[in-house]
PDB file of N, CA and C in Angstrom:
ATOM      1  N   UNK A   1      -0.903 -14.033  45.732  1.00  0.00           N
ATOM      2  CA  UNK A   1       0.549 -14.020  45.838  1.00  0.00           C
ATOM      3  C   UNK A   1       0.935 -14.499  47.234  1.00  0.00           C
ATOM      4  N   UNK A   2       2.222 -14.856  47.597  1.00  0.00           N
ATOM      5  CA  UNK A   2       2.243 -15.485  48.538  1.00  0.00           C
ATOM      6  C   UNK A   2       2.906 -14.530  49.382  1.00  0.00           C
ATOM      7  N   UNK A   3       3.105 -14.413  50.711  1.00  0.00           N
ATOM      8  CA  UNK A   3       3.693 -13.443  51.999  1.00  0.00           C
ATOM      9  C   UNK A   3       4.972 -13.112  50.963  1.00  0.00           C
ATOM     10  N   UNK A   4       4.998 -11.920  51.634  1.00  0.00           N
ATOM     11  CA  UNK A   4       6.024 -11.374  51.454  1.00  0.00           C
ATOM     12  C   UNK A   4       7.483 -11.161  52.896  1.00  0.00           C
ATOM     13  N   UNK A   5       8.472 -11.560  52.576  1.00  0.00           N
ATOM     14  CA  UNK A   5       8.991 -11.441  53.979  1.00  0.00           C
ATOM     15  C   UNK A   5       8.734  -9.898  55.015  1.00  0.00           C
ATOM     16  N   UNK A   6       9.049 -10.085  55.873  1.00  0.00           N
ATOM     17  CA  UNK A   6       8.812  -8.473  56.741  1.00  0.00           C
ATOM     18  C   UNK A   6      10.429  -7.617  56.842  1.00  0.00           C
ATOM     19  N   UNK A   7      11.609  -8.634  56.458  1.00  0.00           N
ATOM     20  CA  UNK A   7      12.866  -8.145  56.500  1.00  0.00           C
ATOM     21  C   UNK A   7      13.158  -7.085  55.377  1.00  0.00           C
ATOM     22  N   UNK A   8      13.404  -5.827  55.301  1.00  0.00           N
ATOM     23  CA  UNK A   8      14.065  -4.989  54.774  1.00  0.00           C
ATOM     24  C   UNK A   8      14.890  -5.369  53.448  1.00  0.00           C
ATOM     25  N   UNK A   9      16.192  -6.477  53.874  1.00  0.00           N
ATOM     26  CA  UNK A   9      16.543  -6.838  53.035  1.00  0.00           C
ATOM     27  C   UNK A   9      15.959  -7.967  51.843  1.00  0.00           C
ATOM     28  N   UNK A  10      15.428  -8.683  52.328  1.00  0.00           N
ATOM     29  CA  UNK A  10      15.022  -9.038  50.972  1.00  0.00           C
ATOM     30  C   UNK A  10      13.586  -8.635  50.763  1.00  0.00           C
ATOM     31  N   UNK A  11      12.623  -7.535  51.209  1.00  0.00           N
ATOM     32  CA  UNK A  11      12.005  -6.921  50.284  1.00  0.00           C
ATOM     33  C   UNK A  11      12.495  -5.686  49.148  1.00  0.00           C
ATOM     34  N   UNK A  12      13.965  -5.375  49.492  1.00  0.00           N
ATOM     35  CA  UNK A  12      14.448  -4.656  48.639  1.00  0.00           C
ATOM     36  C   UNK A  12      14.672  -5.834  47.527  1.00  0.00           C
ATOM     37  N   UNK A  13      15.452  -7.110  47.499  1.00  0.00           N
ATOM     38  CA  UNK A  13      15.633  -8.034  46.506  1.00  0.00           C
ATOM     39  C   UNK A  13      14.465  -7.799  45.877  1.00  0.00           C
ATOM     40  N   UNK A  14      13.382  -8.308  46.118  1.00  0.00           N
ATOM     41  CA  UNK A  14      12.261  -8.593  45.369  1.00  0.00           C
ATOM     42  C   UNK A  14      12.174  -7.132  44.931  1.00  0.00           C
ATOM     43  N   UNK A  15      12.044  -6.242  45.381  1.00  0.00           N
ATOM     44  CA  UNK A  15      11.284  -5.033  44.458  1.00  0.00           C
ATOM     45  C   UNK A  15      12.784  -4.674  43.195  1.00  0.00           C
ATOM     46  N   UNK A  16      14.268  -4.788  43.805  1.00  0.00           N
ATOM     47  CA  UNK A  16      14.977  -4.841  42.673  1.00  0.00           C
ATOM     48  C   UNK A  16      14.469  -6.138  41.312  1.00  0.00           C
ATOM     49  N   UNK A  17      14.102  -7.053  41.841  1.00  0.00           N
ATOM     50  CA  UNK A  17      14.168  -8.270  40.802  1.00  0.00           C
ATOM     51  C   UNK A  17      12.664  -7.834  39.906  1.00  0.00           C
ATOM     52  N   UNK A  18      11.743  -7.404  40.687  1.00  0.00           N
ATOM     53  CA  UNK A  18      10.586  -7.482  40.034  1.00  0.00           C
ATOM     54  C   UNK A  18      10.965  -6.471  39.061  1.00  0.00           C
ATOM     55  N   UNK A  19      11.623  -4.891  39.338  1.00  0.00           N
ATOM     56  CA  UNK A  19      12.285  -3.758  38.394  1.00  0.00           C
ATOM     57  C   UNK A  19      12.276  -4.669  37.223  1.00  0.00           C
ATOM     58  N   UNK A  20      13.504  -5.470  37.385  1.00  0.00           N
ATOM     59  CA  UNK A  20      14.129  -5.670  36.256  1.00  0.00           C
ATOM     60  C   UNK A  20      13.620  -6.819  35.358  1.00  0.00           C
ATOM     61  N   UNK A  21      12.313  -7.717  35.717  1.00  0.00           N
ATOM     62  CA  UNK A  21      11.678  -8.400  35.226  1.00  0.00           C
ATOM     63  C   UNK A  21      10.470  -7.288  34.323  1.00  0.00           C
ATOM     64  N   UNK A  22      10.240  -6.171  34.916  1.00  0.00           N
ATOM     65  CA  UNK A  22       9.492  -5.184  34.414  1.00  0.00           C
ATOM     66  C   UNK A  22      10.046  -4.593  33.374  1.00  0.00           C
ATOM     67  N   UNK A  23      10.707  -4.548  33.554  1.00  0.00           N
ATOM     68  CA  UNK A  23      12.508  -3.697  32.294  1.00  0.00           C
ATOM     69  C   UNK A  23      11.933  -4.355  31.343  1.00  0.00           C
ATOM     70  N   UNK A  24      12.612  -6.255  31.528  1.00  0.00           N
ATOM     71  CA  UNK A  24      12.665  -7.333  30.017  1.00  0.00           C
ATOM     72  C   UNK A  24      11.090  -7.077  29.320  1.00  0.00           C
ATOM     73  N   UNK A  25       9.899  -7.051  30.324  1.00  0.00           N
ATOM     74  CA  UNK A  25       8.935  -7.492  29.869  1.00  0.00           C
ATOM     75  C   UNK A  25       8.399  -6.025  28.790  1.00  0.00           C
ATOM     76  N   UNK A  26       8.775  -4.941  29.338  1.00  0.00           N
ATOM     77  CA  UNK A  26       8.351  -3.634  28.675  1.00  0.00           C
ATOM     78  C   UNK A  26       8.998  -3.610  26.692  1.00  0.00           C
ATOM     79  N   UNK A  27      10.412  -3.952  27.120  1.00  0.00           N
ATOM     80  CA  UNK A  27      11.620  -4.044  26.332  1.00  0.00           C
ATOM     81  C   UNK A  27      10.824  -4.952  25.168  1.00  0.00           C
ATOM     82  N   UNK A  28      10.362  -6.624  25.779  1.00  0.00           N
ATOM     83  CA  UNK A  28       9.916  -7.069  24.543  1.00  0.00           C
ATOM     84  C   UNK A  28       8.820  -6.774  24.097  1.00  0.00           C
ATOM     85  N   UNK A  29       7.686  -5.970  24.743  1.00  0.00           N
ATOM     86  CA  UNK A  29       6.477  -5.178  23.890  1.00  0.00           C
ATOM     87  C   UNK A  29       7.319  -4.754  23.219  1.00  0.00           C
ATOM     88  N   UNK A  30       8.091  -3.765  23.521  1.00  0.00           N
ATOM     89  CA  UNK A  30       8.279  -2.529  22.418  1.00  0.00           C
ATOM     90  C   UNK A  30       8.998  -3.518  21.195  1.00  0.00           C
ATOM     91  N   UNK A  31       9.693  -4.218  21.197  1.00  0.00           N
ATOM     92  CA  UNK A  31       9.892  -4.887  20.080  1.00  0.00           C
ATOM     93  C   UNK A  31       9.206  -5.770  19.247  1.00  0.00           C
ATOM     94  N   UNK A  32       7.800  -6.721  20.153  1.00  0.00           N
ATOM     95  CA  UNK A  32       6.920  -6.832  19.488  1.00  0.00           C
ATOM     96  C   UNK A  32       5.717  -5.554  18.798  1.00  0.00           C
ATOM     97  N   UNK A  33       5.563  -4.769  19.445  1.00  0.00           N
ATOM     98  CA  UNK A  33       5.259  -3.766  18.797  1.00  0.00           C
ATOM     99  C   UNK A  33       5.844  -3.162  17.381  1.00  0.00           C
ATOM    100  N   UNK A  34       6.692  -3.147  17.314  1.00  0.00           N
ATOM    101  CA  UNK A  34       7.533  -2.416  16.217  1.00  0.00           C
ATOM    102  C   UNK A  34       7.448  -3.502  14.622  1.00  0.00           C
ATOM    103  N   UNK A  35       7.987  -4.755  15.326  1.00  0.00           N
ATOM    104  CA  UNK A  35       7.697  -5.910  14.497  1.00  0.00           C
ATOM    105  C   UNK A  35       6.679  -5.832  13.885  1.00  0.00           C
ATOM    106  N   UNK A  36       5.006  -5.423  14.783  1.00  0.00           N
ATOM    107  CA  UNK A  36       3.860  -5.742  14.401  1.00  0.00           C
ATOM    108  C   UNK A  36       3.749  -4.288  12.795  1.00  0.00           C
ATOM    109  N   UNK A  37       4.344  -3.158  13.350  1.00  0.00           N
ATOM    110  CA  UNK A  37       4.353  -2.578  12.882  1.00  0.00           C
ATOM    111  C   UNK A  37       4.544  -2.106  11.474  1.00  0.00           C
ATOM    112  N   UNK A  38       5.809  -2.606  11.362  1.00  0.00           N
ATOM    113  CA  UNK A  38       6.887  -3.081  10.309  1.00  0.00           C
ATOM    114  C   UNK A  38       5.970  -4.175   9.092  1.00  0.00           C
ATOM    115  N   UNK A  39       5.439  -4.691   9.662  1.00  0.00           N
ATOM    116  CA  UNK A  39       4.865  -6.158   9.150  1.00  0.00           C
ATOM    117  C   UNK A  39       3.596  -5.474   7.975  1.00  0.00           C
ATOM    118  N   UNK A  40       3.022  -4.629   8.973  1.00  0.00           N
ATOM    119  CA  UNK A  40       1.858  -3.899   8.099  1.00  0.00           C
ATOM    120  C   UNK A  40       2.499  -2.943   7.389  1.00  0.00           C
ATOM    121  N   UNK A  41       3.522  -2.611   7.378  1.00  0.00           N
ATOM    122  CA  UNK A  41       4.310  -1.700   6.539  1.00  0.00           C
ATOM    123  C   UNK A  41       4.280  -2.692   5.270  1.00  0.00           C
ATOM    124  N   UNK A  42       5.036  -3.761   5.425  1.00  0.00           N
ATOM    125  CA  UNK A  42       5.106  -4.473   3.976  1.00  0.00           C
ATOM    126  C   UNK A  42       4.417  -5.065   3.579  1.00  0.00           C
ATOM    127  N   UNK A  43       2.906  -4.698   3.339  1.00  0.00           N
ATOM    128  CA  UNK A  43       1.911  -5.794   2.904  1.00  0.00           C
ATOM    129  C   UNK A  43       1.836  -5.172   1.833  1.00  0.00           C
ATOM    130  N   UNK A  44       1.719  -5.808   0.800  1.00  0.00           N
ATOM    131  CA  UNK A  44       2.034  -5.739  -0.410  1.00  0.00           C
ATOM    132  C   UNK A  44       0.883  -4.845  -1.382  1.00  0.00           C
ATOM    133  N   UNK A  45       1.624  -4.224  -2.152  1.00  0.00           N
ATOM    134  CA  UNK A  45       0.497  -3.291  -3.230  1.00  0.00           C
ATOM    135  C   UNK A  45      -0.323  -4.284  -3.830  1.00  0.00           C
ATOM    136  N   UNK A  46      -1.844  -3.232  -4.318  1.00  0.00           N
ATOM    137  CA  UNK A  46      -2.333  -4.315  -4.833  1.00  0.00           C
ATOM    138  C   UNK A  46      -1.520  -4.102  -6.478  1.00  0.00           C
ATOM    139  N   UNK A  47      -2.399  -5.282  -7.210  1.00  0.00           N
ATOM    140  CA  UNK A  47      -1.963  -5.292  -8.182  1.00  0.00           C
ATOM    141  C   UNK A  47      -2.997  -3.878  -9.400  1.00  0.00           C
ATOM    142  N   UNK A  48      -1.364  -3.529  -9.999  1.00  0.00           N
ATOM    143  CA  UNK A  48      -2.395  -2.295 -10.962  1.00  0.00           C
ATOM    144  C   UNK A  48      -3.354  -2.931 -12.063  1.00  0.00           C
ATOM    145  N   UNK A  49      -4.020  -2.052 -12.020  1.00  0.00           N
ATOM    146  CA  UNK A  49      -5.115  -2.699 -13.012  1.00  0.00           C
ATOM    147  C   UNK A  49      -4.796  -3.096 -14.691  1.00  0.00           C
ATOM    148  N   UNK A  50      -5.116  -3.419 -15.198  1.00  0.00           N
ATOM    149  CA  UNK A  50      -4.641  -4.034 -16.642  1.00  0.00           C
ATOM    150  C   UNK A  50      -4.627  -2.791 -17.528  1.00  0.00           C
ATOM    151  N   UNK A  51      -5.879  -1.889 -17.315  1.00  0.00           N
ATOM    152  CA  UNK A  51      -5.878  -0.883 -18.254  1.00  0.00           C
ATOM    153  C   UNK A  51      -5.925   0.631 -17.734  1.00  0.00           C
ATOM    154  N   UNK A  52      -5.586   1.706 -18.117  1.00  0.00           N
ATOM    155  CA  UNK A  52      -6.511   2.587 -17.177  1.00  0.00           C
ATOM    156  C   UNK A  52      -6.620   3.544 -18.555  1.00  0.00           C
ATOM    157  N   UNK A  53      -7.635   4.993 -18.484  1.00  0.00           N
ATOM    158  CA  UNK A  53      -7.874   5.820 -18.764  1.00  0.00           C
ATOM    159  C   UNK A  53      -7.392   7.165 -18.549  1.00  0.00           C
ATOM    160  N   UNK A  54      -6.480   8.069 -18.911  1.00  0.00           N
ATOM    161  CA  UNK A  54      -6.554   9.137 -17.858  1.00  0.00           C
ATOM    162  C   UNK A  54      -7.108  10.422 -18.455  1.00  0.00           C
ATOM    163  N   UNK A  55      -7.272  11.037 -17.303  1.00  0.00           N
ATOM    164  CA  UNK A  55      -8.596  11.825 -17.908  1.00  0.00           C
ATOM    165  C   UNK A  55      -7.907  13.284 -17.694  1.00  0.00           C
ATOM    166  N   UNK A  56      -8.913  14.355 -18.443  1.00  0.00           N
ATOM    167  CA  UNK A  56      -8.376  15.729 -18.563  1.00  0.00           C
ATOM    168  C   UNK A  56      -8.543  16.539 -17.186  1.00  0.00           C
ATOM    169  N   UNK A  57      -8.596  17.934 -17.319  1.00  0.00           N
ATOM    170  CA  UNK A  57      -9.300  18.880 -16.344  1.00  0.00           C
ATOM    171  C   UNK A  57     -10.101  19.447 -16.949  1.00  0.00           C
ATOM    172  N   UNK A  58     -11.081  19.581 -16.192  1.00  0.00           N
ATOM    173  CA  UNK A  58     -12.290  20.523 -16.755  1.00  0.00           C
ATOM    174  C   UNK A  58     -13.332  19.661 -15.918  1.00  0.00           C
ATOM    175  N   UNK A  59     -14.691  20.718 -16.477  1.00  0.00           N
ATOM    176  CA  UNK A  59     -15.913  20.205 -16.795  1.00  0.00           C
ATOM    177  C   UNK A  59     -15.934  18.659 -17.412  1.00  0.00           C
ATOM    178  N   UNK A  60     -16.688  18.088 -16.848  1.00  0.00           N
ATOM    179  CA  UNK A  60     -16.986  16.453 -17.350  1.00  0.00           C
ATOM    180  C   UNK A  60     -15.489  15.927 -17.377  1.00  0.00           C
ATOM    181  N   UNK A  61     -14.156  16.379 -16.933  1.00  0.00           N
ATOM    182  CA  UNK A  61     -12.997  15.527 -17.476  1.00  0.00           C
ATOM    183  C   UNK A  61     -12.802  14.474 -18.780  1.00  0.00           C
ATOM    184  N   UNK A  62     -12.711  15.333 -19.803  1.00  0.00           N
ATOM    185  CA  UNK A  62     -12.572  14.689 -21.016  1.00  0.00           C
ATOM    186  C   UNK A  62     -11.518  13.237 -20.631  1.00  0.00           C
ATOM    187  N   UNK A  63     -11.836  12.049 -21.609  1.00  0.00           N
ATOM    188  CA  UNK A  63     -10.547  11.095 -21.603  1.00  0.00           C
ATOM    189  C   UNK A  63      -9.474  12.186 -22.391  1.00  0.00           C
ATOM    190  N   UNK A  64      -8.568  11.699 -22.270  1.00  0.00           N
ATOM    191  CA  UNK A  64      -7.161  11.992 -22.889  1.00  0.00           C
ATOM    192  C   UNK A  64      -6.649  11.267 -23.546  1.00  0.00           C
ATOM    193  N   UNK A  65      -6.236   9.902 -22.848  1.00  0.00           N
ATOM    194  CA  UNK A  65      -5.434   8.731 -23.446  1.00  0.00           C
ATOM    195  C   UNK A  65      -5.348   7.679 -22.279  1.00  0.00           C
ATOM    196  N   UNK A  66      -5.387   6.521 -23.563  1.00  0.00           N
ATOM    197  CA  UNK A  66      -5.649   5.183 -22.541  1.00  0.00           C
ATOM    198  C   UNK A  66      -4.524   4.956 -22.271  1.00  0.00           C
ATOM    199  N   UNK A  67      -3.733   4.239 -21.312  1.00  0.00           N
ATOM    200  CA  UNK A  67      -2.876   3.693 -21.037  1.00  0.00           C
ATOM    201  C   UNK A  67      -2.740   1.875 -20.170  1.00  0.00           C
ATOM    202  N   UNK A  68      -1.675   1.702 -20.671  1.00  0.00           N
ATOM    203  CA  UNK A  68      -1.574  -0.141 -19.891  1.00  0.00           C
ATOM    204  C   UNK A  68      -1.523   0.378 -18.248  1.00  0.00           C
ATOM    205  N   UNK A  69      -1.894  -0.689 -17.244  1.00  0.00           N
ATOM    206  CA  UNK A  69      -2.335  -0.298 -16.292  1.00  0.00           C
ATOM    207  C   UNK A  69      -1.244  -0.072 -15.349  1.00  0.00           C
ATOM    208  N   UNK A  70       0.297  -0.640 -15.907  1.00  0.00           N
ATOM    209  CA  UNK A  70       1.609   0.001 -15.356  1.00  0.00           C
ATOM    210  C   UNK A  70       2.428   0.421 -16.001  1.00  0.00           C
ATOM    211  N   UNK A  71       1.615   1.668 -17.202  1.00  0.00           N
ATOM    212  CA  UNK A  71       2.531   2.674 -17.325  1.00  0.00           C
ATOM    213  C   UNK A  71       2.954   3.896 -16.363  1.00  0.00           C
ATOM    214  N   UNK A  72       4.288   4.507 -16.797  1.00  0.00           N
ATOM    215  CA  UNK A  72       4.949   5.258 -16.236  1.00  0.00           C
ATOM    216  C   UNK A  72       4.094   6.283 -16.271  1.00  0.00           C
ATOM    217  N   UNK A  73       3.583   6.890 -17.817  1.00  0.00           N
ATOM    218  CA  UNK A  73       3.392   8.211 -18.546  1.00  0.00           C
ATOM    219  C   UNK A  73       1.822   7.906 -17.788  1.00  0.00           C
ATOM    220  N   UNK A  74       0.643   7.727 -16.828  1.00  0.00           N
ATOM    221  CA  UNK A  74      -0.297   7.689 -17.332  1.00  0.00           C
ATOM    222  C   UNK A  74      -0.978   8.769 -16.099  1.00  0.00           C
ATOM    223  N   UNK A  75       0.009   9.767 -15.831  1.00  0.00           N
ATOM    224  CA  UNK A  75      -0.996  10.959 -15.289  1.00  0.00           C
ATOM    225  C   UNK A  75      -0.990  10.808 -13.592  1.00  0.00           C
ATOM    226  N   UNK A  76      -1.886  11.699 -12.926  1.00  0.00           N
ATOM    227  CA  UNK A  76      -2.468  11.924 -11.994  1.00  0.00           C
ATOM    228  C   UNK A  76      -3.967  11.215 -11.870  1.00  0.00           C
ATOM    229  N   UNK A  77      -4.528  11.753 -12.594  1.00  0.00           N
ATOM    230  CA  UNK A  77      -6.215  11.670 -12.822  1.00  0.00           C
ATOM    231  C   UNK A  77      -6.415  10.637 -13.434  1.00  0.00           C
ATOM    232  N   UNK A  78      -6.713   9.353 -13.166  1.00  0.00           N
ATOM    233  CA  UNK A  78      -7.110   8.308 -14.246  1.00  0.00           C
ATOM    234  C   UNK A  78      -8.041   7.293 -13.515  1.00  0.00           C
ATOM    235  N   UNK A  79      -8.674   6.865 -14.310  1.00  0.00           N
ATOM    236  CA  UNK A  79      -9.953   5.291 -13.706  1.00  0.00           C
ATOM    237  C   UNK A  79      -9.012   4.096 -14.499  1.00  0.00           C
ATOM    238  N   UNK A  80      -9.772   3.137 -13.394  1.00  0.00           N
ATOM    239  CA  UNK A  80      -8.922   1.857 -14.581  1.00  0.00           C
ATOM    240  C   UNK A  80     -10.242   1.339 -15.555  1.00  0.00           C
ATOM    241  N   UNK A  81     -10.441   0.498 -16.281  1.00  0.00           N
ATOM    242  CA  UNK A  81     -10.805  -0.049 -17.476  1.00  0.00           C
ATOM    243  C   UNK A  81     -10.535  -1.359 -17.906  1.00  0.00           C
ATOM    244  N   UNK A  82     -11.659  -1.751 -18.127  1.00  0.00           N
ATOM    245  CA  UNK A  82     -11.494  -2.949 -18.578  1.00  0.00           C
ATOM    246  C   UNK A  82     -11.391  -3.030 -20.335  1.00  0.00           C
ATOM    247  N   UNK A  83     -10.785  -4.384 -20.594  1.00  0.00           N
ATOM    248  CA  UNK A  83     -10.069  -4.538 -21.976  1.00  0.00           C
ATOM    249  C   UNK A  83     -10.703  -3.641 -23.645  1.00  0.00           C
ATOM    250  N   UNK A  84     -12.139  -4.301 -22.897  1.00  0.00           N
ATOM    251  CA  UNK A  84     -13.314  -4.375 -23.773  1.00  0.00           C
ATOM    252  C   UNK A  84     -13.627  -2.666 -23.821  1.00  0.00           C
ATOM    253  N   UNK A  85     -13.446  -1.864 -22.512  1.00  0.00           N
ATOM    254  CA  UNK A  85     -13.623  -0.452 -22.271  1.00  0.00           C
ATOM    255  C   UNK A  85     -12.342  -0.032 -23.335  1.00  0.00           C
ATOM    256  N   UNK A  86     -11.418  -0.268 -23.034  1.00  0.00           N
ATOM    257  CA  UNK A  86     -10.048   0.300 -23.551  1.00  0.00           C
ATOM    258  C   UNK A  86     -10.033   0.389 -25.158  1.00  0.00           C
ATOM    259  N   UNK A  87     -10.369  -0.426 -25.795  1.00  0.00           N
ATOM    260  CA  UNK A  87     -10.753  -1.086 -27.047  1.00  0.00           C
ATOM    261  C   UNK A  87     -11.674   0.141 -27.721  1.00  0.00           C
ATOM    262  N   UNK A  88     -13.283  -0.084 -26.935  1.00  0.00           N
ATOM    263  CA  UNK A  88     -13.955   0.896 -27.494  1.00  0.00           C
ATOM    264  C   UNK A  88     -13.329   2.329 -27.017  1.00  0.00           C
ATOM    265  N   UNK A  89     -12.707   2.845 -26.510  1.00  0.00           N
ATOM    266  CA  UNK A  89     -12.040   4.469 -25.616  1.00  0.00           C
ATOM    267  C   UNK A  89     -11.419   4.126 -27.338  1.00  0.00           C
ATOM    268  N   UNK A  90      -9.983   3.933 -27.576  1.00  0.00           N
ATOM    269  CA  UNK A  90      -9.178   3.821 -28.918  1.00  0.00           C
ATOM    270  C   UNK A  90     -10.013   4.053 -30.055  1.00  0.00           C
ATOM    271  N   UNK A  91     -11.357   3.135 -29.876  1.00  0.00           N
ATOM    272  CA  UNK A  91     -12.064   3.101 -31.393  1.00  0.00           C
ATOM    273  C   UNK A  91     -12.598   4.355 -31.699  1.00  0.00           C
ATOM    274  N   UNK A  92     -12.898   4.993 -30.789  1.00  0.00           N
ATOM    275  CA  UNK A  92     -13.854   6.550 -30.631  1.00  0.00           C
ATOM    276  C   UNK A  92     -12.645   7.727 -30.665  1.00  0.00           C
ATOM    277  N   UNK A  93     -11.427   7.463 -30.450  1.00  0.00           N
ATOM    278  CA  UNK A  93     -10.510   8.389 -31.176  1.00  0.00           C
ATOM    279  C   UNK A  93     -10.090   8.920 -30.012  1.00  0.00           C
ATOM    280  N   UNK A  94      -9.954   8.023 -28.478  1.00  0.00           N
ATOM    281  CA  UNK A  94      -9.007   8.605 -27.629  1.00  0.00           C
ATOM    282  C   UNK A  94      -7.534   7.891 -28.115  1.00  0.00           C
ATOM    283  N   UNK A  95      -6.691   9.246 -27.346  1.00  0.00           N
ATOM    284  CA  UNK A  95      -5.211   9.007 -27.968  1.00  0.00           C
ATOM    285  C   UNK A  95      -5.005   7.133 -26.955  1.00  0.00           C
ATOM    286  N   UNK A  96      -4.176   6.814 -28.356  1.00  0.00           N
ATOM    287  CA  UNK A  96      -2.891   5.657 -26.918  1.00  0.00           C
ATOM    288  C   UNK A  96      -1.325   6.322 -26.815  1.00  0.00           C
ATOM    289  N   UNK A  97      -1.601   5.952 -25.578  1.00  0.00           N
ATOM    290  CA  UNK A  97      -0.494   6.766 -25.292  1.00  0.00           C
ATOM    291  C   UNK A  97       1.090   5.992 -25.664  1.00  0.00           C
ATOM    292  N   UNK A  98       2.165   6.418 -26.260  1.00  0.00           N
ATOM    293  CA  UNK A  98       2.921   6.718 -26.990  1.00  0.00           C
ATOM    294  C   UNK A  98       4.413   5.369 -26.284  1.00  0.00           C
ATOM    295  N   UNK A  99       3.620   5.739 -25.140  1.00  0.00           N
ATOM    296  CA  UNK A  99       5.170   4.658 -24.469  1.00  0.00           C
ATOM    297  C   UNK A  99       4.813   3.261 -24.106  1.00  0.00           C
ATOM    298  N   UNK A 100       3.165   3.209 -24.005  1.00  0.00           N
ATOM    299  CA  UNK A 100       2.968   1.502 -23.327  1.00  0.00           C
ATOM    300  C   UNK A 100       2.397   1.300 -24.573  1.00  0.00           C
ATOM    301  N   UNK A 101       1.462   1.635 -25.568  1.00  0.00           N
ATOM    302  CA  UNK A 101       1.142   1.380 -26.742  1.00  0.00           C
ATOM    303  C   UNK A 101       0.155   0.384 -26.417  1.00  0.00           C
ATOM    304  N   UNK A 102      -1.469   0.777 -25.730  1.00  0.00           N
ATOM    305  CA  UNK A 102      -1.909   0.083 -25.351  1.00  0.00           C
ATOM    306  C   UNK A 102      -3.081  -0.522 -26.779  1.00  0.00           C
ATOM    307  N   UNK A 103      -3.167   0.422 -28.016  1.00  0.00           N
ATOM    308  CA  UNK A 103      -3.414   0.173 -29.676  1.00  0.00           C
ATOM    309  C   UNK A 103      -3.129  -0.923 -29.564  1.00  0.00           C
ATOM    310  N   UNK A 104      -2.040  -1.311 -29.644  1.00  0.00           N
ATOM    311  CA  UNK A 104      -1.065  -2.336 -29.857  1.00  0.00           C
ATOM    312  C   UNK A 104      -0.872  -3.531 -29.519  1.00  0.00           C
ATOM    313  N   UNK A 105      -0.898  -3.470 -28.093  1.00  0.00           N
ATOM    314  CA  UNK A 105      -1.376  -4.669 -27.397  1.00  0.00           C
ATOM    315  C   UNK A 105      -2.556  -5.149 -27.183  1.00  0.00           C
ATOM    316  N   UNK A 106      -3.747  -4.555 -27.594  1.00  0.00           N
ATOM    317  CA  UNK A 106      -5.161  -4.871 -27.787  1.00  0.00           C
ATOM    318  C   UNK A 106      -5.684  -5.365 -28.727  1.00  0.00           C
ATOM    319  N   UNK A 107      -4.730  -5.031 -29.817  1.00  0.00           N
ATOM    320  CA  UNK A 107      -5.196  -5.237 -31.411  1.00  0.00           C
ATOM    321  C   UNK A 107      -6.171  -4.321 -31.769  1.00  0.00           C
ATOM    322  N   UNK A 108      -5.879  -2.914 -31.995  1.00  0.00           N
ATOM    323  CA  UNK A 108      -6.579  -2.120 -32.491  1.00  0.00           C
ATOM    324  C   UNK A 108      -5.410  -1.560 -33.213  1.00  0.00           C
ATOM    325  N   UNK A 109      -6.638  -1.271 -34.402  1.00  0.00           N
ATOM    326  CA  UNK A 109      -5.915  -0.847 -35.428  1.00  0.00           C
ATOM    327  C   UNK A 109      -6.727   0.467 -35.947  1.00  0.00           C
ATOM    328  N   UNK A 110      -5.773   1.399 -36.073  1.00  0.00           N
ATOM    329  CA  UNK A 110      -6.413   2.821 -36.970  1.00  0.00           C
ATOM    330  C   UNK A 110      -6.792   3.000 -37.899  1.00  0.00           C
TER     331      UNK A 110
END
């Protein structure tokens, strides 16, 4: 850095100016910060799975009923499933559940 004067008055300038260059520079972290923040806030859900299962309480967690992979009705407790899984779950006499009608959209028939 280069000399600094020895006069009173303008080492007060400089230590006011540097303040307030310290101010802007703090000011725009915190707003890049927040930005950065924000940003990872909206990264996007993944996508739900096509099918899921949801399962009981107990011992071994019985299935219950299959469901499409963005139904409303499909529980707490559930795995997702693939088509071919979902298909055979229905054929073996788990319920489909009543509002996504995943029977239905699979082509299974009772």
């Amino acid at each position: 850095m280069s000399e600094l004067p020895p006069d009173l008055l303008r080492l007060r300038t400089i230590v006011t100016y540097l303040r307030y260059e310290l101010g802007r520079a703090e000011r725009a972290l915190t707003v890049a910060e927040e930005r950065q923040a924000a940003a990872t806030l909206r990264r996007p859900l993944p996508d739900p799975p096509a099918w899921v299962i949801e399962l009981g309480i107990g011992e071994g967690r019985p299935p219950v009923s299959v469901h499409a992979g963005d139904c409303w009705d499909r529980g707490k407790r559930w795995r997702p499933l693939s088509a071919e899984e979902a298909r055979r779950a229905l054929s073996e006499g788990v319920k489909a559940c009543i509002h996504c009608r995943p029977d239905t959209a699979l082509g299974v028939i009772d």
